[in-house]
Protein backbone atom coordinates (compact mmCIF):
# COMPACT_ATOMS: atom_id res chain seq x y z
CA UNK A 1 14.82 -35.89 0.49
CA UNK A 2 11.78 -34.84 1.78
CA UNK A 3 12.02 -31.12 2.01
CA UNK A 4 13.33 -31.77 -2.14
CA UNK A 5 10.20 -33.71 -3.31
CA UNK A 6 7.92 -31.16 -1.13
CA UNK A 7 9.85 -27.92 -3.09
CA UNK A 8 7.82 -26.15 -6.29
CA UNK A 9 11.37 -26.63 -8.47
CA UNK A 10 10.67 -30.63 -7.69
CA UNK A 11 6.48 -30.16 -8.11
CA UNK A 12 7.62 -28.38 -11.43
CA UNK A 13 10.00 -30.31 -12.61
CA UNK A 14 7.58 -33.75 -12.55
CA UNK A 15 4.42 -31.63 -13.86
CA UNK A 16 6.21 -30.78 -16.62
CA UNK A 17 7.62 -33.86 -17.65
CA UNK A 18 4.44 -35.73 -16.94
CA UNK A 19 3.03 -33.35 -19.01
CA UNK A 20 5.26 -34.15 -21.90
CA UNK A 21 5.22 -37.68 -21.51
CA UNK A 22 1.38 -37.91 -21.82
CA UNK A 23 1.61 -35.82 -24.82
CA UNK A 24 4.61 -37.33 -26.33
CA UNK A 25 2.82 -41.42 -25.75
CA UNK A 26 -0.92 -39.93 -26.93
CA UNK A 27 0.72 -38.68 -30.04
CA UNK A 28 2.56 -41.85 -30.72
CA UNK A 29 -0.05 -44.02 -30.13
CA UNK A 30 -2.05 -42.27 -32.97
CA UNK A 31 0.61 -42.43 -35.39
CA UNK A 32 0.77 -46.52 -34.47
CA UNK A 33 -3.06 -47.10 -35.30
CA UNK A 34 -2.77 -44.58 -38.24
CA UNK A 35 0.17 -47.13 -39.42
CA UNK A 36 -1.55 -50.49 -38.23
CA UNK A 37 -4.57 -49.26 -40.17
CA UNK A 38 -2.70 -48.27 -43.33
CA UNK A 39 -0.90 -51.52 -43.61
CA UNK A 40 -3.91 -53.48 -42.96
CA UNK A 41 -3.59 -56.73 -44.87
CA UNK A 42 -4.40 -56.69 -48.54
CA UNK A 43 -3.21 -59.82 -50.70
CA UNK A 44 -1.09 -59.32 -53.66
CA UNK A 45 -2.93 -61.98 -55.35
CA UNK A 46 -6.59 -63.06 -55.77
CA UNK A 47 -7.94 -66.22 -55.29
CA UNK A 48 -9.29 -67.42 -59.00
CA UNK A 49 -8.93 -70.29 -61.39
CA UNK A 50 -6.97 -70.36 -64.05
CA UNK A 51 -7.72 -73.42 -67.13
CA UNK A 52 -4.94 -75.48 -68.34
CA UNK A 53 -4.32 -76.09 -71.95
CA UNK A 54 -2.75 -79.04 -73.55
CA UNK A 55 -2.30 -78.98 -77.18
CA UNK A 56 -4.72 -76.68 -77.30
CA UNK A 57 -7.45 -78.71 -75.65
CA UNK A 58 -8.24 -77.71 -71.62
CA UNK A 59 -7.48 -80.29 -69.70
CA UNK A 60 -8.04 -78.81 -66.05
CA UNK A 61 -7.97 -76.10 -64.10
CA UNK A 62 -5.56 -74.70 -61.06
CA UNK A 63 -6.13 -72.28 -58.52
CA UNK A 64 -3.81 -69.63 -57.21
CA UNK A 65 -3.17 -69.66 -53.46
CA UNK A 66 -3.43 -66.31 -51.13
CA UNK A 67 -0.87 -64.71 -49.75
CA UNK A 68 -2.35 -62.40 -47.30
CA UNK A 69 -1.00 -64.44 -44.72
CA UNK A 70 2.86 -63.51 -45.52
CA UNK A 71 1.87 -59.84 -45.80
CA UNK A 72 0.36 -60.24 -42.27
CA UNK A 73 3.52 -61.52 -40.77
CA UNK A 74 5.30 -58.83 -42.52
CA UNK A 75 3.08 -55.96 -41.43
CA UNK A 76 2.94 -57.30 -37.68
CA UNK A 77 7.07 -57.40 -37.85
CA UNK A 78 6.92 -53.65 -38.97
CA UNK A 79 4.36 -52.54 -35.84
CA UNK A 80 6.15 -54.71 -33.27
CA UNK A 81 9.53 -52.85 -34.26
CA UNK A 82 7.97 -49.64 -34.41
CA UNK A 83 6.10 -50.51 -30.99
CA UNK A 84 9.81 -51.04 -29.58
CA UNK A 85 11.42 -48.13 -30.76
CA UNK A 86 8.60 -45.77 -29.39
CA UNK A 87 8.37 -46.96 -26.24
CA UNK A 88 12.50 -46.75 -25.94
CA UNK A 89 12.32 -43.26 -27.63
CA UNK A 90 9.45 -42.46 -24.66
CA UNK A 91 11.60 -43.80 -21.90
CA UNK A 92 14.54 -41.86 -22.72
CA UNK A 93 12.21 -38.77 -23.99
CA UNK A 94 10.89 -39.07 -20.36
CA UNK A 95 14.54 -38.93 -18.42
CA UNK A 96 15.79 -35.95 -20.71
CA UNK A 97 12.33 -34.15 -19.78
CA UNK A 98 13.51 -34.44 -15.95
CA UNK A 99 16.70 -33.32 -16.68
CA UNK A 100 15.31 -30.48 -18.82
CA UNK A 101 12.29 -30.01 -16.33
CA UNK A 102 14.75 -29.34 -13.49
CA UNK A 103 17.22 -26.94 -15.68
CA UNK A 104 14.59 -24.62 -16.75
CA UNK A 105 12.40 -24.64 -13.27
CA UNK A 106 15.34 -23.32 -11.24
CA UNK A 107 15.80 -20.58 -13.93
CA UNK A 108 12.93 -19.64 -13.66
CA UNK A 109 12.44 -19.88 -10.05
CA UNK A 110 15.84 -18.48 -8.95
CA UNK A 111 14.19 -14.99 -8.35
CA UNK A 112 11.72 -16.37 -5.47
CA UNK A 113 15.44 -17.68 -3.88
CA UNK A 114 16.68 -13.87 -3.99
CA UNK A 115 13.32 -12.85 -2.53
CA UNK A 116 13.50 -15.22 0.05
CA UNK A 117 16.67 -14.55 0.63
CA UNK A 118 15.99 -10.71 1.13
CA UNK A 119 12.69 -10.90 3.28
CA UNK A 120 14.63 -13.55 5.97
CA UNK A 121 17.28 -11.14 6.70
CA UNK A 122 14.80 -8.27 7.16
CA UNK A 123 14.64 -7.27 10.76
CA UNK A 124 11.75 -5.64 12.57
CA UNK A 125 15.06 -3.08 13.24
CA UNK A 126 16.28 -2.68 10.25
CA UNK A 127 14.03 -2.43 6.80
CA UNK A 128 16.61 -1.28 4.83
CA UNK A 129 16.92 -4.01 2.56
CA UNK A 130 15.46 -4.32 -0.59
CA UNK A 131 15.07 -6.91 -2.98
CA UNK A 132 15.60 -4.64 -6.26
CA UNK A 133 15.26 -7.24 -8.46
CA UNK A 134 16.51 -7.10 -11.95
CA UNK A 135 15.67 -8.96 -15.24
CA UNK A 136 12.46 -8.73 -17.34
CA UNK A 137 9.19 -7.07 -16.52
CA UNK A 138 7.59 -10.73 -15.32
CA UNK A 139 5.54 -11.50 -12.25
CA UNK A 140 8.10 -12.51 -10.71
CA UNK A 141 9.53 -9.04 -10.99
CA UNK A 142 6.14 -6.64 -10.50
CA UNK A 143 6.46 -9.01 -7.04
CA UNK A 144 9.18 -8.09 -5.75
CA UNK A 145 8.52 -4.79 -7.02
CA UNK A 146 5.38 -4.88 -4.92
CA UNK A 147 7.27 -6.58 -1.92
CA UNK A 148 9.90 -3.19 -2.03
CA UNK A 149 6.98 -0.97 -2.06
CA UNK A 150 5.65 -2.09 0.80
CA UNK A 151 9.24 -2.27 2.71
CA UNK A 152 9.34 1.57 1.99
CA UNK A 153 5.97 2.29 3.54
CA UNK A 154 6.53 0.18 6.47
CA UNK A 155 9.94 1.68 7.08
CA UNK A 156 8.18 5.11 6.91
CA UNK A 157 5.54 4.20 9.00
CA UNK A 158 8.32 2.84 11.61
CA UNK A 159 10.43 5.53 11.34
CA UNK A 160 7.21 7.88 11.75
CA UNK A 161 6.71 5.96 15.42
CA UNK A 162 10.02 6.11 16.59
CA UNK A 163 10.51 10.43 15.32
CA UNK A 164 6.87 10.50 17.12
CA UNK A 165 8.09 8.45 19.94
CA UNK A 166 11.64 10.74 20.82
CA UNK A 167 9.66 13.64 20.44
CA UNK A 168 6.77 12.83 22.72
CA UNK A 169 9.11 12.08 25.34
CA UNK A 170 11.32 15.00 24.93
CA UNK A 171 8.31 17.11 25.18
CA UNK A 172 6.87 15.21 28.07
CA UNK A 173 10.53 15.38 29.85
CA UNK A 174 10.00 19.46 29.77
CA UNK A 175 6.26 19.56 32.14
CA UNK A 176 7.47 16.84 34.34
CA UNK A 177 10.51 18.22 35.22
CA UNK A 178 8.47 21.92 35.54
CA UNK A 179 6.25 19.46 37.91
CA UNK A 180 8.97 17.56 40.17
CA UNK A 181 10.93 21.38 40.64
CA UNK A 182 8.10 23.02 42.12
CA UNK A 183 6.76 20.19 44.28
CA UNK A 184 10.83 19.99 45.37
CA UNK A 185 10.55 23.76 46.05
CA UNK A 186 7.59 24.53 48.01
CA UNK A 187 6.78 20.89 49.55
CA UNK A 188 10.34 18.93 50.44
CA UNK A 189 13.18 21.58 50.18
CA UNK A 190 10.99 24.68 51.26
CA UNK A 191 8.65 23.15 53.90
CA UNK A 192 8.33 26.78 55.40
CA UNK A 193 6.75 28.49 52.15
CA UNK A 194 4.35 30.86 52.75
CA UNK A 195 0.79 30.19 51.51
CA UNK A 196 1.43 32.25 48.39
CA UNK A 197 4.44 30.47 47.22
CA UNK A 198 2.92 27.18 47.81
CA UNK A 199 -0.12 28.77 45.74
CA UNK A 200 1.87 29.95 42.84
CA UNK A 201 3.30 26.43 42.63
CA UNK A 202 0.12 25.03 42.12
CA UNK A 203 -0.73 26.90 39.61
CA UNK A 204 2.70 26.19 37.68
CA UNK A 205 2.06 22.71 38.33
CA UNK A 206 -1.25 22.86 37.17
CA UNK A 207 -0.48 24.09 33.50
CA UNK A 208 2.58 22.05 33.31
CA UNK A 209 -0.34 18.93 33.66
CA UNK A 210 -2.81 20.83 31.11
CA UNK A 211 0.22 21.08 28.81
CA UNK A 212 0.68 16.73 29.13
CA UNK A 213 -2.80 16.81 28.95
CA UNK A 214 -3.55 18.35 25.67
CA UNK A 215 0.03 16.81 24.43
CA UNK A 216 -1.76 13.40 25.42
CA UNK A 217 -4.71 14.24 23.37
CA UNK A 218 -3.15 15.06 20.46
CA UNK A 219 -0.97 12.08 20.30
CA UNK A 220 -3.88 10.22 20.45
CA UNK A 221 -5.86 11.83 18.05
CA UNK A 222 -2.15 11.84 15.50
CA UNK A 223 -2.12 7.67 16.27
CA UNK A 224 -5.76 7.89 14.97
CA UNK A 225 -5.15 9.64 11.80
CA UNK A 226 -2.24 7.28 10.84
CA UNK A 227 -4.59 4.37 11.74
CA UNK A 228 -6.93 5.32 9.00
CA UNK A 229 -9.85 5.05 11.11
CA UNK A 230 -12.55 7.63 8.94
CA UNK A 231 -16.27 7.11 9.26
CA UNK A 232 -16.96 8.67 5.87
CA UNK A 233 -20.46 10.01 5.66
CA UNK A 234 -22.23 13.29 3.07
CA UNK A 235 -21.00 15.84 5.83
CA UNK A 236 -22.01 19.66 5.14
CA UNK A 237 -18.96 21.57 5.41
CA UNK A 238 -20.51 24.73 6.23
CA UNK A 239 -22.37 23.22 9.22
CA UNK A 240 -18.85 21.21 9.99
CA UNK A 241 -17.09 25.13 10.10
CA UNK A 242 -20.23 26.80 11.97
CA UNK A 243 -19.87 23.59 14.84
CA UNK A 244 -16.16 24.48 14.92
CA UNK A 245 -16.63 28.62 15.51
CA UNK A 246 -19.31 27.97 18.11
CA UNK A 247 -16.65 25.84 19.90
CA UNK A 248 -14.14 28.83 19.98
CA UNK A 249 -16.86 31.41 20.78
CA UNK A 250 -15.91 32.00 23.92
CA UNK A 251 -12.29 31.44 23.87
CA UNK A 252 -12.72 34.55 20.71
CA UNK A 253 -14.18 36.56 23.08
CA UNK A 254 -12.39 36.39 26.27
CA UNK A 255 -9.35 37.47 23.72
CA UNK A 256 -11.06 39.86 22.03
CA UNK A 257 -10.76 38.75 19.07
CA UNK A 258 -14.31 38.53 16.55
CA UNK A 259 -14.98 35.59 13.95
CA UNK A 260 -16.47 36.25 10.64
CA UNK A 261 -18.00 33.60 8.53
CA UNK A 262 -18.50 33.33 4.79
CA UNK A 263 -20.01 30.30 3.70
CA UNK A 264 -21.24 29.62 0.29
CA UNK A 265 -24.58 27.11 0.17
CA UNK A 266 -24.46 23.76 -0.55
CA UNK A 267 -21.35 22.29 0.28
CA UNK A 268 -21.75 18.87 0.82
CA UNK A 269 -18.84 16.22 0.66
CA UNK A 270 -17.79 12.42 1.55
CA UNK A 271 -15.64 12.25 4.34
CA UNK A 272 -15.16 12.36 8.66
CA UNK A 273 -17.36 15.12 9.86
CA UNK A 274 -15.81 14.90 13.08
CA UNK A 275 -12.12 14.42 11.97
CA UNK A 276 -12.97 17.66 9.56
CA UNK A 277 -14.56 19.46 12.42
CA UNK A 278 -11.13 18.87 14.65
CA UNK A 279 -9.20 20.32 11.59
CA UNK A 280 -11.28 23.10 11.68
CA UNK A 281 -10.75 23.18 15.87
CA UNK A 282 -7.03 23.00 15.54
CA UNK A 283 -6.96 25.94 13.06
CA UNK A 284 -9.04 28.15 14.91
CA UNK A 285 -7.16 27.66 17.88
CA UNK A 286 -4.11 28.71 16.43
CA UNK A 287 -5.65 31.78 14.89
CA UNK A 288 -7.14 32.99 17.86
CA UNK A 289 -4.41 32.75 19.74
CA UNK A 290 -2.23 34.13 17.80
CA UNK A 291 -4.41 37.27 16.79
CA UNK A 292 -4.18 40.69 18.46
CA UNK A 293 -6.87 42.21 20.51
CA UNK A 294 -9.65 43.52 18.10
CA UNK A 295 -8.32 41.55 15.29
CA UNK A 296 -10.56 39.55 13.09
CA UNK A 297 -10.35 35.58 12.58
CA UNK A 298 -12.39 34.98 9.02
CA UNK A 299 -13.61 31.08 8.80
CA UNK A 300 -14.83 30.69 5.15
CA UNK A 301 -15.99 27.64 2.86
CA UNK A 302 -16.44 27.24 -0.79
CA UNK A 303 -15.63 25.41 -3.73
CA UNK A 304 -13.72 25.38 -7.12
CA UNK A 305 -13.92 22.97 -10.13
CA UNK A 306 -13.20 19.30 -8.80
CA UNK A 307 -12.47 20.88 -5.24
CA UNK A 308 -13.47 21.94 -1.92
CA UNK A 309 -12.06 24.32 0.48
CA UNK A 310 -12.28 25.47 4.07
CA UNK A 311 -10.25 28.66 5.17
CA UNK A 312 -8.87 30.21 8.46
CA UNK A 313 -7.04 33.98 7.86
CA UNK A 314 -6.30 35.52 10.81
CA UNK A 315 -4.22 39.19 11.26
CA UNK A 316 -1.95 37.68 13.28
CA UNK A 317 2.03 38.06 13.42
CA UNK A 318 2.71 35.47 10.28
CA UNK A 319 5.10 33.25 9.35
CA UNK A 320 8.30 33.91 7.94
CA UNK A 321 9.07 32.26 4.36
CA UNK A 322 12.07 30.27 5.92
CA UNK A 323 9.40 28.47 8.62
CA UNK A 324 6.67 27.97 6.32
CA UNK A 325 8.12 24.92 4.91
CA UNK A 326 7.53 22.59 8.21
CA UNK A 327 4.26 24.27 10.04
CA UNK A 328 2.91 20.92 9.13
CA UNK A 329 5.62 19.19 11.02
CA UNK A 330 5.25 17.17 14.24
CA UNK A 331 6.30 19.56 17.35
CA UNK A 332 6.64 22.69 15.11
CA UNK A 333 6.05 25.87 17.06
CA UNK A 334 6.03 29.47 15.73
CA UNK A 335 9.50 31.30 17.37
CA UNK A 336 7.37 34.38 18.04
CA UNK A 337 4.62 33.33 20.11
CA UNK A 338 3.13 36.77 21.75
CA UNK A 339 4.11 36.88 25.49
CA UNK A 340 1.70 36.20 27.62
CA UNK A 341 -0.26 33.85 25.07
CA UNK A 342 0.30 29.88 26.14
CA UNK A 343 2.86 27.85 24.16
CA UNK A 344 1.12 24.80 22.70
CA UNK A 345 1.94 21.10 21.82
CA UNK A 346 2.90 21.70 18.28
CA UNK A 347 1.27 18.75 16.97
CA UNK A 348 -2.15 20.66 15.96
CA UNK A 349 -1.13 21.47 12.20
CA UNK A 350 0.25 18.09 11.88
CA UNK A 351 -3.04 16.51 12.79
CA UNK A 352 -4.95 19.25 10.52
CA UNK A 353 -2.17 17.28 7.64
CA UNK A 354 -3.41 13.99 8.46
CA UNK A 355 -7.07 14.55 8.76
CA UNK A 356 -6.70 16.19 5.08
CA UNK A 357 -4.20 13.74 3.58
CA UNK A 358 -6.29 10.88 4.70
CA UNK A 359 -9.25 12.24 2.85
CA UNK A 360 -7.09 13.05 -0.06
CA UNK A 361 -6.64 16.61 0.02
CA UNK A 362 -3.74 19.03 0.52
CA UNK A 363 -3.00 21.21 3.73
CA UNK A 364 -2.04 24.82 2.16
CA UNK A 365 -0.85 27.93 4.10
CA UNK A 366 -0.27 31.71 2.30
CA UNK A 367 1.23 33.53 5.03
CA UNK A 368 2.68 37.35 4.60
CA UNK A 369 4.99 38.09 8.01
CA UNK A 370 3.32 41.02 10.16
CA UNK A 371 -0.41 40.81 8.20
CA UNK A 372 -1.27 37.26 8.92
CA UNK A 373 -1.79 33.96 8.11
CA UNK A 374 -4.37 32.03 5.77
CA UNK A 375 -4.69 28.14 6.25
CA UNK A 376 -6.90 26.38 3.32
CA UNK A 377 -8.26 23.23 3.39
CA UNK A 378 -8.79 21.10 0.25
CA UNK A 379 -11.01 18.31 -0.18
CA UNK A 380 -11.07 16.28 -3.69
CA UNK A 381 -14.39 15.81 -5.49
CA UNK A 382 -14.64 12.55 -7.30
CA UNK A 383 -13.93 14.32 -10.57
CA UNK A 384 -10.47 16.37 -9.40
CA UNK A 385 -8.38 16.76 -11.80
CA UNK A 386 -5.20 17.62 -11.14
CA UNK A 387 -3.05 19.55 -7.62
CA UNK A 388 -5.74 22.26 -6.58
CA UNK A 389 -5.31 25.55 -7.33
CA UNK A 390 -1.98 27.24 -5.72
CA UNK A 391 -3.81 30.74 -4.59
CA UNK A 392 -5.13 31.96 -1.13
CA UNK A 393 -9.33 30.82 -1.83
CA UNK A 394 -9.98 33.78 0.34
């Protein structure tokens, strides 16, 4: 009884017929004194004198009694009866209200049942339910519209963490086991390896743990991006793609491979200036690695009408038309990695995504196999109109 009087459909149901009742007695009680006052006692005869003849001569005179006092009983009668009837007519007005009240309430609320319905047998496990509610465009309806909306973004995001969590661990799996093999092989099963062996294990060892290192970092820096943690400030792009070459400097040079800059003035935007200078980072990295000796690695920056763009185009091997479809992907790699050149986490052009997509902006690649690669970058201006342009900016 409790949990009934405590429910909206019960809060509803008495709010509505209190509701009526109050309206329903104030309107009868001013259609009683609007009666009482109309048949407000008014005798049907005056009080005079009248002279009384006899033979033509007046004898005397008589006076006509009032009879205001009959119409009073009369008119009381006639409220008292209509008093009766109103108050009977409220009464039962009153029980058919409940009745009513608690017809049309669960109508109305029978959609929050199917919503609560839905969201109890959602499991942290399983988001696969929806409410889908059907009917007219109501609140009731934009909320569980709302409520399914969400359900699809939270499955995503948990779907997102367990892809990201098999793949970390499959690519973790791969260094350790490089680790525990060579520490079997020249420490426990080969306790007699020369000084050169043991050497050469080390150094396996030692990029096997540079390999969990930077996959470490980057999983870090991907749980950052999804956590929407930008420090938006006015960041100069050129001086965000200048900070970004003089980080891969060196690394250009010990390749042989040069950096070229074009960067137009005055390219100032509202966003993470170091989040945009890791994007920058990631592509570089990439670029230079992947370029031949003497080959060229052009970093550029510009704009176009409600945009702006940073570049990377390298001369590098490129990517076939069949691949370039999920570069952006978590733990993508490139099949044709030059020998020699080290085989990264694949989780830098996913990052470069995220750092884009979380200030708006699309992640584009134009890639012709055997010339090279270009990577753009573009950032919406408050005024965008509109997918950016579809050609290389460079």
């Amino acid at each position: 009884m409790r949990r009934l009087t405590q429910s909206i459909r019960f809060r509803l149901t008495v709010l509505y017929s209190t509701l009526l009742f109050a309206l329903a007695g104030t309107a009868l009680g001013v259609t009683y004194v609007a009666v009482e006052r109309a048949t407000d006692p008014k005798p049907v005869t005056k009080q005079y004198q009248a002279g009384v003849f006899k033979q033509g001569r007046p004898v005397g005179t008589i006076e006509v009694a009032e009879v205001d006092q009959i119409e009073s009983a009369v008119n009381f009668g006639t409220l008292q009866t209509l008093r009766n009837y109103s108050l009977y007519a409220l009464a039962g007005l009153f029980v058919a209200s409940l009745g009513i009240g608690w017809v049309l309430s669960g109508r109305a609320l029978r959609p929050v049942g199917a919503i609560v319905r839905t969201t109890r047998e959602i499991q942290a496990t399983d988001l696969s339910r929806r409410i889908r509610l059907g009917g007219a465009r109501d609140e009731l309806r934009d909320l569980a519209d709302t409520i399914d909306d969400m359900l699809d973004r939270l499955d995503d995001a948990f779907r997102g963490q367990r892809e990201l969590i098999d793949d970390a661990s499959h690519e973790l799996r791969n260094p350790l086991a490089v680790i525990r093999a060579n520490l079997d092989a020249s420490l426990v099963e080969a306790p007699e390896a020369t000084e050169a062996e043991r050497i050469r294990a080390v150094a396996v060892i030692d990029r096997a743990a540079n390999r969990m290192s930077r996959l470490v970092e980057d999983l870090l820096a991907t749980a950052r991006r999804d956590a929407g943690g930008l420090a938006d400030t006015d960041v100069d792009l050129g001086a965000v793609v200048r900070e970004a070459g003089e980080e891969y400097t060196a690394v250009a040079a010990a390749s042989q491979v040069f950096l070229a800059y074009d960067i137009r003035p005055g390219l100032t935007y509202v966003g993470d200036h170091d989040a945009l200078r890791r994007a920058v980072g990631n592509l570089l990295s990439n670029a230079v690695r992947l370029s031949p000796e003497g080959g060229t690695v052009t970093v550029a920056a510009g704009s176009a009408p409600g945009w702006r763009w940073i570049a990377v185009a390298d001369h590098g091997p490129g990517i076939a038309a069949g691949d370039q479809g999920r570069v952006f992907d978590r733990f993508w790699r490139t099949p044709d990695t030059p020998a020699g050149r080290d085989r990264r986490t694949g989780l830098g052009l996913a990052i470069v995504r995220q750092i884009v997509e979380s200030h708006g902006g699309q992640a584009a690649l134009h890639s012709t196999p055997g010339r090279g690669s270009t990577f753009a970058l573009w950032l919406p201006l408050p005024n965008a109109d509109g997918p950016p342009p579809a050609e290389s900016p460079i």
